[in-house]
Protein backbone atom coordinates (compact mmCIF):
# COMPACT_ATOMS: atom_id res chain seq x y z
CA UNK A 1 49.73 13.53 -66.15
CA UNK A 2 48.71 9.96 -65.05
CA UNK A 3 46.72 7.62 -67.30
CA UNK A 4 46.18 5.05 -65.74
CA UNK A 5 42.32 3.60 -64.18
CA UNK A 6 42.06 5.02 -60.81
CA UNK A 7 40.74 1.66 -58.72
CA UNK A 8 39.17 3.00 -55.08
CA UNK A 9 37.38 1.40 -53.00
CA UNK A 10 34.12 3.30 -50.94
CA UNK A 11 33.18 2.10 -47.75
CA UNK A 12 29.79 2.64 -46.72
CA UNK A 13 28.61 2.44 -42.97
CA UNK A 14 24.95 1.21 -43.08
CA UNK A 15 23.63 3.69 -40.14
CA UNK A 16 22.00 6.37 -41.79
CA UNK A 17 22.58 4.78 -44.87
CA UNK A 18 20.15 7.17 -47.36
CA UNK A 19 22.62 10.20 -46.00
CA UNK A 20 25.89 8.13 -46.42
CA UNK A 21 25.03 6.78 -49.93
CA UNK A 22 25.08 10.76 -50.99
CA UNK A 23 29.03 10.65 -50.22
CA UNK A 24 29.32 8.00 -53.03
CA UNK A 25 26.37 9.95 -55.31
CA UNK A 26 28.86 13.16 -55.26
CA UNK A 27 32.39 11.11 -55.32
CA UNK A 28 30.65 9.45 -58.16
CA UNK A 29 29.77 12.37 -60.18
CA UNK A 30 32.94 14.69 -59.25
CA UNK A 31 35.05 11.35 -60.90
CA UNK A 32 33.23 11.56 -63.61
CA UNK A 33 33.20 15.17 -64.39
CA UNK A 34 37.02 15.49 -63.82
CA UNK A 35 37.34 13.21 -66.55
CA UNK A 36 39.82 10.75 -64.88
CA UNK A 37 39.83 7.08 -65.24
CA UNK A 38 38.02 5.52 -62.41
CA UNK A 39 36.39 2.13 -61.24
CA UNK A 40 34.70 2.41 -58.05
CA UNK A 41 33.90 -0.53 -55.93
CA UNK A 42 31.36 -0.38 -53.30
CA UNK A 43 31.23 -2.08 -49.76
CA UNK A 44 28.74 -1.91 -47.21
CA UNK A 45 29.90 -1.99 -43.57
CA UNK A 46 27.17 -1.97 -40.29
CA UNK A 47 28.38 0.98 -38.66
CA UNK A 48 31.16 3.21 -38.61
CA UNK A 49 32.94 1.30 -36.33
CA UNK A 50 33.96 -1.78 -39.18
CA UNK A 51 35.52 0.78 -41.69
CA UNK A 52 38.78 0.40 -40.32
CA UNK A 53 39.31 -2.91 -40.69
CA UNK A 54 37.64 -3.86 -44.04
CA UNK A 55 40.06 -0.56 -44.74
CA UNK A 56 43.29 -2.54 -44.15
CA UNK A 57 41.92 -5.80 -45.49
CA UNK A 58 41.21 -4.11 -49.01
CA UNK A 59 44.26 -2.45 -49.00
CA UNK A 60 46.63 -5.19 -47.68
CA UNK A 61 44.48 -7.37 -50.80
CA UNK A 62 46.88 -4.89 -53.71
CA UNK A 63 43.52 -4.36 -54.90
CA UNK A 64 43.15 -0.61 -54.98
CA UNK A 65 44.65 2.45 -55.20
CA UNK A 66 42.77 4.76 -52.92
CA UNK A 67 40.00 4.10 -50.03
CA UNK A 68 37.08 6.36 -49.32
CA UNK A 69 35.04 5.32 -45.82
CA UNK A 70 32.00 7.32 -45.54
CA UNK A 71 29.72 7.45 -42.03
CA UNK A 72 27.29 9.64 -40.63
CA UNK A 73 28.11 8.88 -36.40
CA UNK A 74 25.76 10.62 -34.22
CA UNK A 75 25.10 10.76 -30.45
CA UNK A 76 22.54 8.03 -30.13
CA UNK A 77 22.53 8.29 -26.23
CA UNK A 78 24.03 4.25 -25.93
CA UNK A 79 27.47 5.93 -26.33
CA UNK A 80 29.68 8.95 -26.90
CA UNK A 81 29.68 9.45 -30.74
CA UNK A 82 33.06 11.64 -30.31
CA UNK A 83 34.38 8.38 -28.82
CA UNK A 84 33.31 6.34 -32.08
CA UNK A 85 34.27 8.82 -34.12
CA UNK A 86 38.01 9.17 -32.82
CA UNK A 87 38.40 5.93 -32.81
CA UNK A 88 36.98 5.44 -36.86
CA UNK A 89 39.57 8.27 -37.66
CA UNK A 90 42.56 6.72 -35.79
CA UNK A 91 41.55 3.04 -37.19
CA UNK A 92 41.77 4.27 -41.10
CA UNK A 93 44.80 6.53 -40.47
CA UNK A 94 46.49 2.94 -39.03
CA UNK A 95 45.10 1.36 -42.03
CA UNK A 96 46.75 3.60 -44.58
CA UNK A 97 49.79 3.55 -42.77
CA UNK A 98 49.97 0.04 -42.24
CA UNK A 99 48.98 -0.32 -45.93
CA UNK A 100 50.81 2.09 -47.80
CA UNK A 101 47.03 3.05 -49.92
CA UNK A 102 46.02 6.54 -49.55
CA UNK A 103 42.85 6.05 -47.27
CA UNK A 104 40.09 9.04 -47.01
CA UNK A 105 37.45 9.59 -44.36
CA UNK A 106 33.84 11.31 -44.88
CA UNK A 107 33.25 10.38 -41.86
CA UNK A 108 31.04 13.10 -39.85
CA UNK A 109 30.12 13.25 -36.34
CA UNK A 110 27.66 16.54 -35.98
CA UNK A 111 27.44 17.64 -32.11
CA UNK A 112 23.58 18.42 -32.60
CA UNK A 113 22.19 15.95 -35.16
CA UNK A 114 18.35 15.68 -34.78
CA UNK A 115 16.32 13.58 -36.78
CA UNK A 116 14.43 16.32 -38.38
CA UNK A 117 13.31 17.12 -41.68
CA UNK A 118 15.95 20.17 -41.62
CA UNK A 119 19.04 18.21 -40.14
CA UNK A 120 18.19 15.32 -42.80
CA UNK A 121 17.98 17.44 -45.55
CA UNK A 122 21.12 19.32 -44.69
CA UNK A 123 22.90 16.36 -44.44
CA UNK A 124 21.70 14.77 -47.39
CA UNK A 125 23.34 17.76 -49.57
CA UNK A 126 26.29 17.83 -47.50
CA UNK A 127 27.44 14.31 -48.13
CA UNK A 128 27.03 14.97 -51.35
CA UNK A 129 29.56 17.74 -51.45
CA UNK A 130 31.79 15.78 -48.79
CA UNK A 131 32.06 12.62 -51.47
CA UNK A 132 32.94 15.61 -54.66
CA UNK A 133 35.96 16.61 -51.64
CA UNK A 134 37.11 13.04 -51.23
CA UNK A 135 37.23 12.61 -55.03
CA UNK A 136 39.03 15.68 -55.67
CA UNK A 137 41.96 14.76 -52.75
CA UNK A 138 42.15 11.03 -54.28
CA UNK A 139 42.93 12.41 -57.55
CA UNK A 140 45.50 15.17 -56.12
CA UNK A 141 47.28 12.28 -54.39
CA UNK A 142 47.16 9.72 -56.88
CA UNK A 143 48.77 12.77 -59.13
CA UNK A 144 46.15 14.05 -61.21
CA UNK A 145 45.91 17.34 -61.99
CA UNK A 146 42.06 19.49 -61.99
């Protein structure tokens, strides 16, 4: 088993931030719990859209050993949200291979988000179990063992 301090970065995309920021809450607390060494570095990004590249930056910088990027993308009407979100997913996937630093997405795209009280507070709990996901495949790759 691995002893050394996990360093990962989390990527936060500012649109719906108080859903996003539950990814971190529940990556946060699943780290904990399992125990593992951990420092966890925060950055805020304007939309989902940035992650990518701030993604390859921190990972070409030697910095870090994983990278979580968290975004809630949603139709807005403006533009196709499944367009945004391929292009998020293909954008971190080229960072991580480019990079050679395990990079995770919690990146959702719902088809039917609505700004209600019911689709907010689903989402809110989701994230939260999304980020506790992330944590547990950063520590599988980096080679700890739950």
């Amino acid at each position: 088993m691995t002893t050394k301090t996990l360093k990962i970065a989390f990527i936060k995309a500012r649109w719906h931030a108080d859903i996003v920021d539950q990814a971190l809450v529940g990556f946060q607390q699943d780290m904990v719990s399992s125990g593992v060494p951990h420092e966890i570095t925060a950055f805020d990004v304007p939309g989902a859209f940035e992650m990518p590249l701030l993604a390859k930056k921190l990972g070409k910088s030697g910095d870090y050993d994983a990278i979580v990027a968290a975004a809630l993308v949603v139709d807005g009407g403006i533009y196709r949200h499944d367009f945004v979100a391929q292009a998020v997913v293909t954008g971190l996937m080229d960072a991580q291979m480019q990079t050679d630093v395990p990079t995770f997405s919690v990146s959702l795209t719902p088809h039917h988000f609505q700004p209600s009280e019911a689709h907010h507070a689903f989402f809110l709990e989701h994230f939260v179990k999304k980020g506790a996901e992330a944590a547990h495949a950063v520590r599988m790759i980096a080679g700890f063992v739950d």
